[in-house]
N, C-alpha and C. Protein backbone atom coordinates (compact mmCIF):
# COMPACT_ATOMS: atom_id res chain seq x y z
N UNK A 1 26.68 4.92 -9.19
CA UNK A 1 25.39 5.62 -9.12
C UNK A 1 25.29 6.66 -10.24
N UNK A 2 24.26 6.76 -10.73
CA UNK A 2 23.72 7.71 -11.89
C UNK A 2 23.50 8.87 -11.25
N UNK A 3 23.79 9.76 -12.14
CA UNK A 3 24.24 11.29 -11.47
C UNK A 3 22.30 11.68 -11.36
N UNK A 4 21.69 11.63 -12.26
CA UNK A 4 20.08 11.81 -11.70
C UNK A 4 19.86 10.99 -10.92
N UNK A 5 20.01 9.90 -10.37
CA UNK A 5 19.07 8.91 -9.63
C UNK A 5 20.23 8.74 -8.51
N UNK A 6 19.26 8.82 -7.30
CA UNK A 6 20.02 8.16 -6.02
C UNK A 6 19.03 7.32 -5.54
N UNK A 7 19.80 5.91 -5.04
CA UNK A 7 19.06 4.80 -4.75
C UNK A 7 19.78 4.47 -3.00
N UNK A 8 18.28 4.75 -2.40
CA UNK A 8 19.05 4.97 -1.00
C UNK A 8 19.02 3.24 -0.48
N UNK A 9 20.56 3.37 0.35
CA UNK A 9 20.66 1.88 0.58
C UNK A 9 20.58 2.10 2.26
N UNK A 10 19.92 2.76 2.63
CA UNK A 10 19.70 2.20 3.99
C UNK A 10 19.33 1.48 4.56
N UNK A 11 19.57 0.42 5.86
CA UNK A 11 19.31 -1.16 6.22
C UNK A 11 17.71 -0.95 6.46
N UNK A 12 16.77 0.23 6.89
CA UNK A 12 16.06 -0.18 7.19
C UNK A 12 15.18 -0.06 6.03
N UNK A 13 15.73 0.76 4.55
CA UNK A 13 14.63 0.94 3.76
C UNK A 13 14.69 -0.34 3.48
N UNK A 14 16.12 -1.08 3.00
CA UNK A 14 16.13 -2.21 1.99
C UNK A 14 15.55 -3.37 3.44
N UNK A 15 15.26 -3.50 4.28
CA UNK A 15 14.68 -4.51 5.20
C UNK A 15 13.37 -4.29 4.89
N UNK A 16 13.03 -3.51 5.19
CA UNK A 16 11.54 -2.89 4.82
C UNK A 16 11.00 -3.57 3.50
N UNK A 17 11.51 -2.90 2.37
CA UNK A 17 11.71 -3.27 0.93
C UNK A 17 11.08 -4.41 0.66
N UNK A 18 12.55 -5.45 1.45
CA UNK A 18 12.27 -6.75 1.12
C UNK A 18 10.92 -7.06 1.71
N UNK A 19 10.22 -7.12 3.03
CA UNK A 19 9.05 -7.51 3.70
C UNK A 19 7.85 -7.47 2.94
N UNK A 20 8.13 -5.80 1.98
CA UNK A 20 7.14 -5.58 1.12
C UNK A 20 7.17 -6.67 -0.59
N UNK A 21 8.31 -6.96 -0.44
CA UNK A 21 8.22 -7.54 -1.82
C UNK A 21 7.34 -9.16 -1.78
N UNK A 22 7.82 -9.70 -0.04
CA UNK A 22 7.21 -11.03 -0.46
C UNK A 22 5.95 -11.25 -0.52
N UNK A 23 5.35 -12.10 -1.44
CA UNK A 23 4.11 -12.16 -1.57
C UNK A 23 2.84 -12.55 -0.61
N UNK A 24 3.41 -13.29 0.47
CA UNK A 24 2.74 -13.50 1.48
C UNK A 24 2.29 -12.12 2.77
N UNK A 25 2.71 -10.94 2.27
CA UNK A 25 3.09 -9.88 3.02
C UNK A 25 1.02 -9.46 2.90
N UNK A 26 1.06 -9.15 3.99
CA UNK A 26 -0.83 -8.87 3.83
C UNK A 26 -0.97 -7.09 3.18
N UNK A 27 -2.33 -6.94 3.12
CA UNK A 27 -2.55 -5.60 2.64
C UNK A 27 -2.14 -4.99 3.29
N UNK A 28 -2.53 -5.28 5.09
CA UNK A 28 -2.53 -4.13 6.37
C UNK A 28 -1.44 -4.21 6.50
N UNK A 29 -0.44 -5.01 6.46
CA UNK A 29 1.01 -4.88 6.83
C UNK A 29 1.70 -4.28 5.43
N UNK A 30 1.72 -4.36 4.44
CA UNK A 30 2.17 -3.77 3.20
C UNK A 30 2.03 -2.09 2.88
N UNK A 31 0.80 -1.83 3.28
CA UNK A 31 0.42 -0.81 3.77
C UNK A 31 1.51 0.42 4.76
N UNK A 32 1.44 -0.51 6.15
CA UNK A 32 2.11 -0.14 6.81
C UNK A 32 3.64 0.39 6.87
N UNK A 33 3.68 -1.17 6.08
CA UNK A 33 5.21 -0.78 5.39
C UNK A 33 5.77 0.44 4.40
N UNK A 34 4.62 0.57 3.80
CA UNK A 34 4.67 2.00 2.87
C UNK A 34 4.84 2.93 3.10
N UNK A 35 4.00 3.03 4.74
CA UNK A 35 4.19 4.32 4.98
C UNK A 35 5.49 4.72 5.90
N UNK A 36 5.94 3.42 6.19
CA UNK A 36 7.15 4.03 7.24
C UNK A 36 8.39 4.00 6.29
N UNK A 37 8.39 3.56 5.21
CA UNK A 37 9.58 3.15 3.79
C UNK A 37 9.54 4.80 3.31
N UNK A 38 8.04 5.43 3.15
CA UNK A 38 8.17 6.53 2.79
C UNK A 38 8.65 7.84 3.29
N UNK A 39 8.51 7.26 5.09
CA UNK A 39 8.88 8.52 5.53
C UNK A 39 10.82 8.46 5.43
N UNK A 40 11.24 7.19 5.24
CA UNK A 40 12.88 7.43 5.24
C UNK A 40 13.26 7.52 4.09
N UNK A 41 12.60 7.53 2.99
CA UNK A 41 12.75 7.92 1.62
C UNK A 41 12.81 9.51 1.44
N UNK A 42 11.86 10.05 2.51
CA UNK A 42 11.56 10.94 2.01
C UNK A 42 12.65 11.91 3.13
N UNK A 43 13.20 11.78 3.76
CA UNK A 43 14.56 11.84 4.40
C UNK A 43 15.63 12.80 3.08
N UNK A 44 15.88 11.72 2.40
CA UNK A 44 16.70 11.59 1.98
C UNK A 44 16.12 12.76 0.54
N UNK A 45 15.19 12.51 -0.03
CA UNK A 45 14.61 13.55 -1.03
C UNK A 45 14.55 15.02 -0.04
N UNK A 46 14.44 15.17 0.71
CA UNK A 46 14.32 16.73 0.81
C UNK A 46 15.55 16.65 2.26
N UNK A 47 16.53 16.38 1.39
CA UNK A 47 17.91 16.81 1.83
C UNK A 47 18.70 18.29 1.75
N UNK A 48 18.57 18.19 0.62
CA UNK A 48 18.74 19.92 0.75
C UNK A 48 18.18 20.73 0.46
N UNK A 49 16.79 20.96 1.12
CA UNK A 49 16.20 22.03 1.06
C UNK A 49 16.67 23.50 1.48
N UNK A 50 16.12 24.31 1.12
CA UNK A 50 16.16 26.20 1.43
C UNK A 50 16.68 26.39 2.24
N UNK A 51 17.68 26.75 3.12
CA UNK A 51 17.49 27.11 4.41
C UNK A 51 17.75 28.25 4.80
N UNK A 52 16.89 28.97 6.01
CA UNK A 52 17.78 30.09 6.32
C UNK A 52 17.33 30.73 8.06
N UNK A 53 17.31 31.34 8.71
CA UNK A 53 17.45 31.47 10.00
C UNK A 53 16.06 32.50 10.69
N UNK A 54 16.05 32.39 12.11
CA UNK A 54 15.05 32.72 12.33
C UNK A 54 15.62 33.23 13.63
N UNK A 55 14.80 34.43 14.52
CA UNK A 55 15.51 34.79 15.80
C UNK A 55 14.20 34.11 16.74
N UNK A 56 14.62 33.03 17.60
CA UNK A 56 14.02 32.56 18.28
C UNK A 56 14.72 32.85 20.39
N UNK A 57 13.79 32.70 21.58
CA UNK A 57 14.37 32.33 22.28
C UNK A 57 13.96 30.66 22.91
N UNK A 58 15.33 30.85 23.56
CA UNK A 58 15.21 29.25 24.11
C UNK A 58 15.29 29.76 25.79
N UNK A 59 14.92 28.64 26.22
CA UNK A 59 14.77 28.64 27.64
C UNK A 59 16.27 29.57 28.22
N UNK A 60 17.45 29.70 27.36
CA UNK A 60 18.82 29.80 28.10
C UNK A 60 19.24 31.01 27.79
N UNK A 61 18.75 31.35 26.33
CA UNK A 61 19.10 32.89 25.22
C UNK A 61 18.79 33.01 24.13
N UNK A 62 18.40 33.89 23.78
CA UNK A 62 18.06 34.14 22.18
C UNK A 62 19.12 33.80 21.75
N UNK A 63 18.79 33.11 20.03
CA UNK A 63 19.59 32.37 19.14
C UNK A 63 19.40 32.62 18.16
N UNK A 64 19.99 32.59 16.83
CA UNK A 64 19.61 32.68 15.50
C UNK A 64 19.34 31.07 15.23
N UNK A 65 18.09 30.67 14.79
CA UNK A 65 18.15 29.12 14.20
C UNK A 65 17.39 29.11 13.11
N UNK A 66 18.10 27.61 12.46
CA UNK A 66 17.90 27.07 11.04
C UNK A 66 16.47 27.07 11.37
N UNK A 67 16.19 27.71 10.06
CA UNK A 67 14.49 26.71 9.48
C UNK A 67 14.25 26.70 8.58
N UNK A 68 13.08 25.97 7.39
CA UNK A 68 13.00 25.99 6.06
C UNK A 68 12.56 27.71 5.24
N UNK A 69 13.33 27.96 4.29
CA UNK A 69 12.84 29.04 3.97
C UNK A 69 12.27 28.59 2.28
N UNK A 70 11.59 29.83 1.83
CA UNK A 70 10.63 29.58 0.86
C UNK A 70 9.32 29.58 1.13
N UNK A 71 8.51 29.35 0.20
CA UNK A 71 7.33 28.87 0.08
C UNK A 71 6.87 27.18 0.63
N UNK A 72 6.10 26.95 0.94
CA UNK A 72 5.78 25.54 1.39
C UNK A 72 5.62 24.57 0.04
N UNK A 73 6.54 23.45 0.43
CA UNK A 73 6.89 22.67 -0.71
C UNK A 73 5.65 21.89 -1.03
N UNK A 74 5.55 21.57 -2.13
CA UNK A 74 4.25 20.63 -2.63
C UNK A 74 4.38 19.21 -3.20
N UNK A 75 3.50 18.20 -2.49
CA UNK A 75 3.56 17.50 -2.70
C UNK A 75 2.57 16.68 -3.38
N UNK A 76 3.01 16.17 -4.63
CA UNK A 76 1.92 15.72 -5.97
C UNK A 76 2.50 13.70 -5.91
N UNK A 77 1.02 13.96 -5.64
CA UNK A 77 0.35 12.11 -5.42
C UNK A 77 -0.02 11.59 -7.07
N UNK A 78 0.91 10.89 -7.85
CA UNK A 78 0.22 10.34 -8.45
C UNK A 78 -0.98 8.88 -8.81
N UNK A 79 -2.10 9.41 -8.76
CA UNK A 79 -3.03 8.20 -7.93
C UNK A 79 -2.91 7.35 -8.98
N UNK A 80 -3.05 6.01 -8.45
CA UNK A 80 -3.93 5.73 -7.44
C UNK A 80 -2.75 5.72 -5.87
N UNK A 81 -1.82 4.74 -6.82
CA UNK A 81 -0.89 4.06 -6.01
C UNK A 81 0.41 4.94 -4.86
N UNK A 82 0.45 6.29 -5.71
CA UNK A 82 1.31 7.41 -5.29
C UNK A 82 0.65 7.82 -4.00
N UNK A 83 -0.66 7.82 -3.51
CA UNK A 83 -1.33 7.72 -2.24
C UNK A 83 -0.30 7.32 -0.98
N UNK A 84 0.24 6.23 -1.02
CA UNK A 84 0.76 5.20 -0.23
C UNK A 84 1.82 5.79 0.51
N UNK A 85 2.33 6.68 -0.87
CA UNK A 85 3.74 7.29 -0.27
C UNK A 85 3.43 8.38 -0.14
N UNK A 86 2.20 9.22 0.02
CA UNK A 86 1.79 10.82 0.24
C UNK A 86 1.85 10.73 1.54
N UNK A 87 1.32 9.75 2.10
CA UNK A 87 0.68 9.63 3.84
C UNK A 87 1.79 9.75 4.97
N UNK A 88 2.88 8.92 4.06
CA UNK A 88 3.68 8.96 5.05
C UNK A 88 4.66 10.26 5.17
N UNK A 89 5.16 10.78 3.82
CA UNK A 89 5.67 11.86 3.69
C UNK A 89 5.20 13.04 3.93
N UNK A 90 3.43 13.24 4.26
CA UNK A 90 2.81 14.22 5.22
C UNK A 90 3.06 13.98 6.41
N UNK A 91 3.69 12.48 6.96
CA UNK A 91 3.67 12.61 8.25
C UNK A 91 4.90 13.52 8.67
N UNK A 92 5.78 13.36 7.97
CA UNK A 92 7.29 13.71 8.21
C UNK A 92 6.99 15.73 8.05
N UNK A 93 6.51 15.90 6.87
CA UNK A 93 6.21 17.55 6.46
C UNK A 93 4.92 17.72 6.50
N UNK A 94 4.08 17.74 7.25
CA UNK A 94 2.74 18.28 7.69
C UNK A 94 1.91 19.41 7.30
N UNK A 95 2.67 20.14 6.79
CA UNK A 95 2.51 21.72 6.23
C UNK A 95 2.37 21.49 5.01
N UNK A 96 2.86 20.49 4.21
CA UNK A 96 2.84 20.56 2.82
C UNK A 96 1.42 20.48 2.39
N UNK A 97 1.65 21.65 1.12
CA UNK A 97 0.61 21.39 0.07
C UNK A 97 0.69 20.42 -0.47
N UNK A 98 -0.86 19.85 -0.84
CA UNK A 98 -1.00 18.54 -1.77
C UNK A 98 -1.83 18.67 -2.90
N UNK A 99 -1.40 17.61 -4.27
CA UNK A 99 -1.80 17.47 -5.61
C UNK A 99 -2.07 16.30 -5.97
N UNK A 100 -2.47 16.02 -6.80
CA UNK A 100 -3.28 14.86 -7.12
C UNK A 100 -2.87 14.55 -9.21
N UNK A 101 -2.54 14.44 -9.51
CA UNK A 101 -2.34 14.04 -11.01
C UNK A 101 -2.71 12.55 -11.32
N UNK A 102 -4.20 12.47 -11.64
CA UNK A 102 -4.73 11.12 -12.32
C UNK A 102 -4.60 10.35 -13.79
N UNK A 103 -3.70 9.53 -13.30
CA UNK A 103 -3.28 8.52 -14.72
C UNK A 103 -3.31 7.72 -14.56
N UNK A 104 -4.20 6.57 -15.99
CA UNK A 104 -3.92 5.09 -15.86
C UNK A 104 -2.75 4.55 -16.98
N UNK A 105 -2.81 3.48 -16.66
CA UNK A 105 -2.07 2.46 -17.87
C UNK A 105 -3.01 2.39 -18.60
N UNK A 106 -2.83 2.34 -19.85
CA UNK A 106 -3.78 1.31 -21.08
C UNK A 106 -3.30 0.03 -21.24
N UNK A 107 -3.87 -0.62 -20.68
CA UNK A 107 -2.96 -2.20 -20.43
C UNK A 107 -2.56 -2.57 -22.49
N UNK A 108 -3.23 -1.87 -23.28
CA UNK A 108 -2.48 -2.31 -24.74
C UNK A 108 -1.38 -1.68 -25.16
N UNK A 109 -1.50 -0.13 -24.76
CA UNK A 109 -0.75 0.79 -24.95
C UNK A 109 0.30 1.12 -24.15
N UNK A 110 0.17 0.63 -23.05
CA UNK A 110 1.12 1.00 -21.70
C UNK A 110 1.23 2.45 -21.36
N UNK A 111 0.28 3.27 -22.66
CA UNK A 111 0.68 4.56 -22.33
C UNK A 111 -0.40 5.36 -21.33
N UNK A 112 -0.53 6.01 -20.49
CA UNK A 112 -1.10 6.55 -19.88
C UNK A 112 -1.97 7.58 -19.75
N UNK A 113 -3.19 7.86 -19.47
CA UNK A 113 -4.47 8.32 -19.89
C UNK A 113 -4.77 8.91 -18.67
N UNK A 114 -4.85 10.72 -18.88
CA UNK A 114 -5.20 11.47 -17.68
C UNK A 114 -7.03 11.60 -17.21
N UNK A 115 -6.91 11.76 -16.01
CA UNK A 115 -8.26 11.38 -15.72
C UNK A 115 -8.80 12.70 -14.40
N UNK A 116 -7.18 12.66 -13.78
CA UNK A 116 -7.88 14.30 -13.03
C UNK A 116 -6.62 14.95 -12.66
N UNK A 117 -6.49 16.61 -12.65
CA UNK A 117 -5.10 17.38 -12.26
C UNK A 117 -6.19 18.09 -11.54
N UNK A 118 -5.10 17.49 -10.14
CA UNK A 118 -5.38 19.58 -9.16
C UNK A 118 -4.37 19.70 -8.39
N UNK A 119 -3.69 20.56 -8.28
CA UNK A 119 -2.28 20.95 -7.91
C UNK A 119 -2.75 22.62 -7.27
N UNK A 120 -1.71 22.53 -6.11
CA UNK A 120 -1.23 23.65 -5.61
C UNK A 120 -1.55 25.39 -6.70
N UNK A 121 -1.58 26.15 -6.12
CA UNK A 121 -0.83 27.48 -6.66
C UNK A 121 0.55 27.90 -6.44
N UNK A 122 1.20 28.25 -7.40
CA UNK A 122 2.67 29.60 -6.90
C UNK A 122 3.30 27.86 -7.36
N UNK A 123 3.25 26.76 -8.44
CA UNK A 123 4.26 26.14 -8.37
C UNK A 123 5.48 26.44 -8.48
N UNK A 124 5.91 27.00 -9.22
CA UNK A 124 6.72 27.88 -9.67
C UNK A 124 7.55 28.34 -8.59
N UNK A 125 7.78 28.10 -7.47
CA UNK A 125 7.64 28.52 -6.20
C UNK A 125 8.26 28.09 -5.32
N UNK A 126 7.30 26.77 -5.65
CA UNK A 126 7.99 25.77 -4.77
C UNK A 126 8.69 24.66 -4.88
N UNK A 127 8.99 23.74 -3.99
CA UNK A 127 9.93 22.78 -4.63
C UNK A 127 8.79 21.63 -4.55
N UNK A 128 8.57 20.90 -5.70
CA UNK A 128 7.53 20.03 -5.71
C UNK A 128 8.21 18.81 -6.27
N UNK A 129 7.53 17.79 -5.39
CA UNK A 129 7.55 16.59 -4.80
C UNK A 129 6.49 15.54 -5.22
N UNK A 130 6.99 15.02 -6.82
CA UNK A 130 6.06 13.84 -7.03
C UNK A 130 6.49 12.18 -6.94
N UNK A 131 5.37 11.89 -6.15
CA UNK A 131 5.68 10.59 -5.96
C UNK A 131 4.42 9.11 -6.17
N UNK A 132 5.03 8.32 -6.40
CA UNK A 132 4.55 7.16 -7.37
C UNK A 132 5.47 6.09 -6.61
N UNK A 133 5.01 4.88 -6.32
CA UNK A 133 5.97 3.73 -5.85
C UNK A 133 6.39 3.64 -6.87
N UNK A 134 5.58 3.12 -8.02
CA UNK A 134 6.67 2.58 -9.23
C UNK A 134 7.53 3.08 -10.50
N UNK A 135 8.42 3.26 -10.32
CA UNK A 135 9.10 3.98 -11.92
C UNK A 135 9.20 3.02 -12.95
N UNK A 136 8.21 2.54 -13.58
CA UNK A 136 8.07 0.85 -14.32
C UNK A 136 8.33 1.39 -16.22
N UNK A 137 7.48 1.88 -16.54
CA UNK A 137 7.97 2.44 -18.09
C UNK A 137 8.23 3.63 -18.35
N UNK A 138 7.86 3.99 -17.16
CA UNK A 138 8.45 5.90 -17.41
C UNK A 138 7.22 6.19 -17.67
N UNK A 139 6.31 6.21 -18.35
CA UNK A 139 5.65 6.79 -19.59
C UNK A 139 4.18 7.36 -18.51
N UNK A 140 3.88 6.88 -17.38
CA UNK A 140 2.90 7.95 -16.73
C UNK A 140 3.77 9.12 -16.17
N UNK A 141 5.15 8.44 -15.54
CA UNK A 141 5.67 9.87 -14.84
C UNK A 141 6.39 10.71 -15.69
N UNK A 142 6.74 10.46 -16.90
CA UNK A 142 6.89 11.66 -17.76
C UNK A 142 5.84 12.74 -17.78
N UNK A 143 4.53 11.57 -18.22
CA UNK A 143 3.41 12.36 -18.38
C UNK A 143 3.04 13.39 -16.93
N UNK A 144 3.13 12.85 -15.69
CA UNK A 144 2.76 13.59 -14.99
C UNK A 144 4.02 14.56 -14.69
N UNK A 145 4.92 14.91 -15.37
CA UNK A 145 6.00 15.38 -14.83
C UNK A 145 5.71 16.61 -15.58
N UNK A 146 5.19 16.43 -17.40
CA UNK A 146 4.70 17.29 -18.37
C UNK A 146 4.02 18.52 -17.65
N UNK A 147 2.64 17.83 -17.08
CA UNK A 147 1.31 18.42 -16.38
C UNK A 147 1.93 18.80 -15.58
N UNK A 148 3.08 18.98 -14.53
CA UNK A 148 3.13 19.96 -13.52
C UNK A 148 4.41 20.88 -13.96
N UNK A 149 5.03 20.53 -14.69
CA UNK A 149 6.04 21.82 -16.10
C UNK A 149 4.65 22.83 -16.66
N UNK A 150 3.88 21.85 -17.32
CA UNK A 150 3.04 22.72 -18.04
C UNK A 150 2.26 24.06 -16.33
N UNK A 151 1.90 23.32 -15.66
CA UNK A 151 1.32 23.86 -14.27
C UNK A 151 2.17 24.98 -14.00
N UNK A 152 2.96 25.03 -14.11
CA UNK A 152 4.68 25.87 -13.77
C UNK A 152 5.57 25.41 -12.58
N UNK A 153 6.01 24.33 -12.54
CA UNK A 153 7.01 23.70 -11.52
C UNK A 153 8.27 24.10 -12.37
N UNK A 154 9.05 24.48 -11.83
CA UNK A 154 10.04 24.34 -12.06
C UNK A 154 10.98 23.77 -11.61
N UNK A 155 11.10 23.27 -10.31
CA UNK A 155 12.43 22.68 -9.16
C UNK A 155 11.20 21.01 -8.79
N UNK A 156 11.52 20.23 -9.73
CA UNK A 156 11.44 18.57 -9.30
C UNK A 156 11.86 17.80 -8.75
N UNK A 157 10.93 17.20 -8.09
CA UNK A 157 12.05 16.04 -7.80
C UNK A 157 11.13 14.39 -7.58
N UNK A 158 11.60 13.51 -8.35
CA UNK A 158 10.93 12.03 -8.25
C UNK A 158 11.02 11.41 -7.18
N UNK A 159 9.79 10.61 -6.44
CA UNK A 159 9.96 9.81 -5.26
C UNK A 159 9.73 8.80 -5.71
N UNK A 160 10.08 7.64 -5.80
CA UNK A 160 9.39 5.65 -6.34
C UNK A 160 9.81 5.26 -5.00
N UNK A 161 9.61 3.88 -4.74
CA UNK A 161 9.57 3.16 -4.66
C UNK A 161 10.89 1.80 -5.31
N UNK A 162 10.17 1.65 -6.35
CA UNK A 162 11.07 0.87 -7.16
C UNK A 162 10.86 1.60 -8.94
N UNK A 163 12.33 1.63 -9.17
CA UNK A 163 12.27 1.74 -10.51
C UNK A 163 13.08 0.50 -11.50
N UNK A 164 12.54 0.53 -12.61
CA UNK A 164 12.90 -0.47 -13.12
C UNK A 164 13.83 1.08 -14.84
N UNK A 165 15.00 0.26 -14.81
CA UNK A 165 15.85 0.89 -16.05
C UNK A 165 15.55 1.53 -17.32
N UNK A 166 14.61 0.97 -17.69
CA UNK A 166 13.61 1.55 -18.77
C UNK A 166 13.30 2.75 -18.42
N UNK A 167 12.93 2.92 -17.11
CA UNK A 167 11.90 4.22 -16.68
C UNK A 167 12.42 4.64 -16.30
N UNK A 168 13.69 4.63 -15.57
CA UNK A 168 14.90 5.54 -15.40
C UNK A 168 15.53 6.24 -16.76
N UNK A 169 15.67 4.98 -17.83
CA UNK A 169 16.39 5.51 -18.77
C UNK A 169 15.17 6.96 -19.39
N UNK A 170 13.74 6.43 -19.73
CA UNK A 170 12.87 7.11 -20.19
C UNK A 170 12.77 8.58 -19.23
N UNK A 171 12.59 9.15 -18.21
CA UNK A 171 12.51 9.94 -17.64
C UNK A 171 13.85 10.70 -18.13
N UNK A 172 14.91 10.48 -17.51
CA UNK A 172 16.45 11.07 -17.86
C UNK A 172 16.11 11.50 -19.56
N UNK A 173 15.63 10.87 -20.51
CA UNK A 173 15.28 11.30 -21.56
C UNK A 173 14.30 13.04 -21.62
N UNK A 174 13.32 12.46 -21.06
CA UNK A 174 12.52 13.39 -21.42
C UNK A 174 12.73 14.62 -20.47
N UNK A 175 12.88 14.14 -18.95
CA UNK A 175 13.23 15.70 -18.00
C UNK A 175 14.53 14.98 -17.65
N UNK A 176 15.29 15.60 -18.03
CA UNK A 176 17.05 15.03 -17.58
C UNK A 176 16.97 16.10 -16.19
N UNK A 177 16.37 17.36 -16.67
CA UNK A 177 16.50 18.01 -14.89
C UNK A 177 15.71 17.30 -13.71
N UNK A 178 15.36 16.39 -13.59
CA UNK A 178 14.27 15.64 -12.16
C UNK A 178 15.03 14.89 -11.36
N UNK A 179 15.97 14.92 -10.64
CA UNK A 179 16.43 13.59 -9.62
C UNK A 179 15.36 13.31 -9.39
N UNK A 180 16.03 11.63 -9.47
CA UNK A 180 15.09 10.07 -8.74
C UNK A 180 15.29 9.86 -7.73
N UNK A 181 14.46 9.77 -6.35
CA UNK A 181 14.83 9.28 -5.56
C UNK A 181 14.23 7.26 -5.64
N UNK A 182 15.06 6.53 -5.36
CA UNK A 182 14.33 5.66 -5.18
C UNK A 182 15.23 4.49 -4.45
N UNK A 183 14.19 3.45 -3.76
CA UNK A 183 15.16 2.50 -2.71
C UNK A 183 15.68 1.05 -3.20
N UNK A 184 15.01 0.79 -4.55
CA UNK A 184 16.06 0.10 -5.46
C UNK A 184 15.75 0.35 -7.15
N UNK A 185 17.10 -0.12 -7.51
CA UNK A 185 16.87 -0.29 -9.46
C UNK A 185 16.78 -1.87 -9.31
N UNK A 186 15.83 -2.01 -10.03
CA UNK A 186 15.78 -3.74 -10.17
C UNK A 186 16.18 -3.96 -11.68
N UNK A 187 15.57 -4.93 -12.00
CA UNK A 187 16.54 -5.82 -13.10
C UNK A 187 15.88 -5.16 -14.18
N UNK A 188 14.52 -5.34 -14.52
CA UNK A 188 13.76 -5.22 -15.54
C UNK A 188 12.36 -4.98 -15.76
N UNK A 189 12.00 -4.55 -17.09
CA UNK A 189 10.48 -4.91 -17.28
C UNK A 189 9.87 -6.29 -17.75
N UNK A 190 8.98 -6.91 -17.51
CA UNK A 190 8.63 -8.30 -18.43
C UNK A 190 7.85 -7.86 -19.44
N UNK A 191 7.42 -8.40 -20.28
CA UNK A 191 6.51 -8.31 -21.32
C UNK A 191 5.17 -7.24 -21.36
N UNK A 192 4.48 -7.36 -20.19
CA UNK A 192 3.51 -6.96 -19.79
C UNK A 192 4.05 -5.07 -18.94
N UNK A 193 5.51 -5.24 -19.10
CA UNK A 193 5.89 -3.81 -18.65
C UNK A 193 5.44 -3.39 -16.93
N UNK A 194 5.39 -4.85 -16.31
CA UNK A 194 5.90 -4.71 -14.84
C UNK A 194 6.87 -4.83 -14.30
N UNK A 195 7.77 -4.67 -12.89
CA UNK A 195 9.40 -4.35 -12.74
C UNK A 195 9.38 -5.64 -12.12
N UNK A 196 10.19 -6.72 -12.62
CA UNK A 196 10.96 -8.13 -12.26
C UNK A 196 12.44 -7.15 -11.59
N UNK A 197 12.54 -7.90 -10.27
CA UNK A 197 11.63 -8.70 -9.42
C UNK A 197 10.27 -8.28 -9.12
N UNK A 198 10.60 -7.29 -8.77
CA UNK A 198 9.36 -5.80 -8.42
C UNK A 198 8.04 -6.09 -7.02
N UNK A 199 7.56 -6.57 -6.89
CA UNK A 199 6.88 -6.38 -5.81
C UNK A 199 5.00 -6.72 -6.26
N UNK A 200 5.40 -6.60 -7.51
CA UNK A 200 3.85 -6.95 -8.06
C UNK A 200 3.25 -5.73 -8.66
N UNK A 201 1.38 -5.16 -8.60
CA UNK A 201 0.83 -3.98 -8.53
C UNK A 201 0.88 -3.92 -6.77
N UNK A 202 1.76 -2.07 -7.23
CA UNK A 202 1.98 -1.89 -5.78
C UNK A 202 -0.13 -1.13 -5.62
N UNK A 203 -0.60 -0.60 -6.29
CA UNK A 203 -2.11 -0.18 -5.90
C UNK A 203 -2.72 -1.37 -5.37
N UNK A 204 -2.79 -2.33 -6.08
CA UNK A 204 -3.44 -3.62 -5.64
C UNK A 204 -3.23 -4.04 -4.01
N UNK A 205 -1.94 -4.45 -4.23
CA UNK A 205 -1.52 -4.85 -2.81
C UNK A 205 -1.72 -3.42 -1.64
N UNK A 206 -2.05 -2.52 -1.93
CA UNK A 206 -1.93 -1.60 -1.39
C UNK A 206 -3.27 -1.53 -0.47
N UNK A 207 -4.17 -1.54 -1.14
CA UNK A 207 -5.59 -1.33 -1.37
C UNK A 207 -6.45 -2.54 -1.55
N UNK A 208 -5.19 -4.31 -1.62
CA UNK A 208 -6.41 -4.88 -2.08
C UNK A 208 -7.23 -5.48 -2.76
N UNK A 209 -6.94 -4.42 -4.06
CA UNK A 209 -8.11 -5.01 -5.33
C UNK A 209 -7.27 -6.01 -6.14
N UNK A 210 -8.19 -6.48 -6.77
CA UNK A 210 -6.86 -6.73 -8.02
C UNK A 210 -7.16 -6.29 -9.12
């Protein structure tokens, strides 16, 4: 394992995973799958958060107990497709602030073209949480990684889906400080700079369109 990237092998992400990869898998069930893939992904990304104690009582005696300390962590959707995995990871942290960083592909360029930022206040602050199913050329989540540095994040951390090596290698390039979380490295990019095996467009299947 790569000291930035942890690729969680748990039976139910990689069961999950697979359900989502085959092509016969419907929108509403693909969907579904997203969101419950995301909430055990997201397990594992906010592993070690802040912690620090609180004086509570319980039915038996007052106690000192764990709870998150800090500011409330933020969590940045990169749309379209980064949606998929916001929903479920609000289900798990409910409190979290949410962001939005809009980028497409240029299907000539592969490079990515901003279209809307709105993010939290106090990034700087907090520990922020961007997530995207796909880590495919790197080259939007650099970009959106830029826009929330430039924003003032300082403490990152990547959520995918699937990344493909390129975009692992490309990220580690440009922010070597960001752990990856993600639930597999697959083989490659093809021509067209989608992740073989990969799962397809995860927005599409997500949502649908093509």
């Amino acid at each position: 394992m790569l000291d930035h990237l942890t690729i969680v092998k748990h039976p139910l992400v990689q069961h999950k995973l697979t359900l989502m990869r085959e092509v016969e898998t419907s929108t509403a069930v693909f969907r579904q799958l997203l969101r419950e893939i995301s909430q055990l992904l997201a397990y594992e990304v906010t592993r070690e958060l802040d912690m620090t104690t609180k004086r509570i009582e319980t039915p038996m005696q007052p106690m000192d107990a764990p709870v998150l300390d800090g500011k409330k962590l933020a969590l940045i959707s990169i749309l379209r497709a980064g949606n998929g995995l916001l929903d479920g990871v609000l289900e798990l942290i409910p409190s979290a602030r949410v962001g939005f960083v809009g980028l497409y592909r240029d299907e000539q360029t592969l490079q990515p073209v901003q279209y809307y930022f709105k993010v939290p206040d106090a990034l700087e602050d907090r520990l922020v949480i961007a997530v995207d199913p796909m880590l495919a050329t790197g080259n939007s989540s650099v970009a959106a990684i830029d826009l929330l540095k430039q924003a003032g994040a300082k403490n990152i951390r990547f959520l995918c889906l699937l990344a493909a090596p390129e975009g692992v290698a490309r990220m580690k390039e440009a922010h070597p400080d960001v752990p990856i979380v993600t639930a597999s490295l697959d083989e490659k990019l093809n021509e067209h700079g989608y992740i073989v095996p990969g799962l397809g467009d995860a927005g599409d299947r997500m949502f649908g369109t093509k």
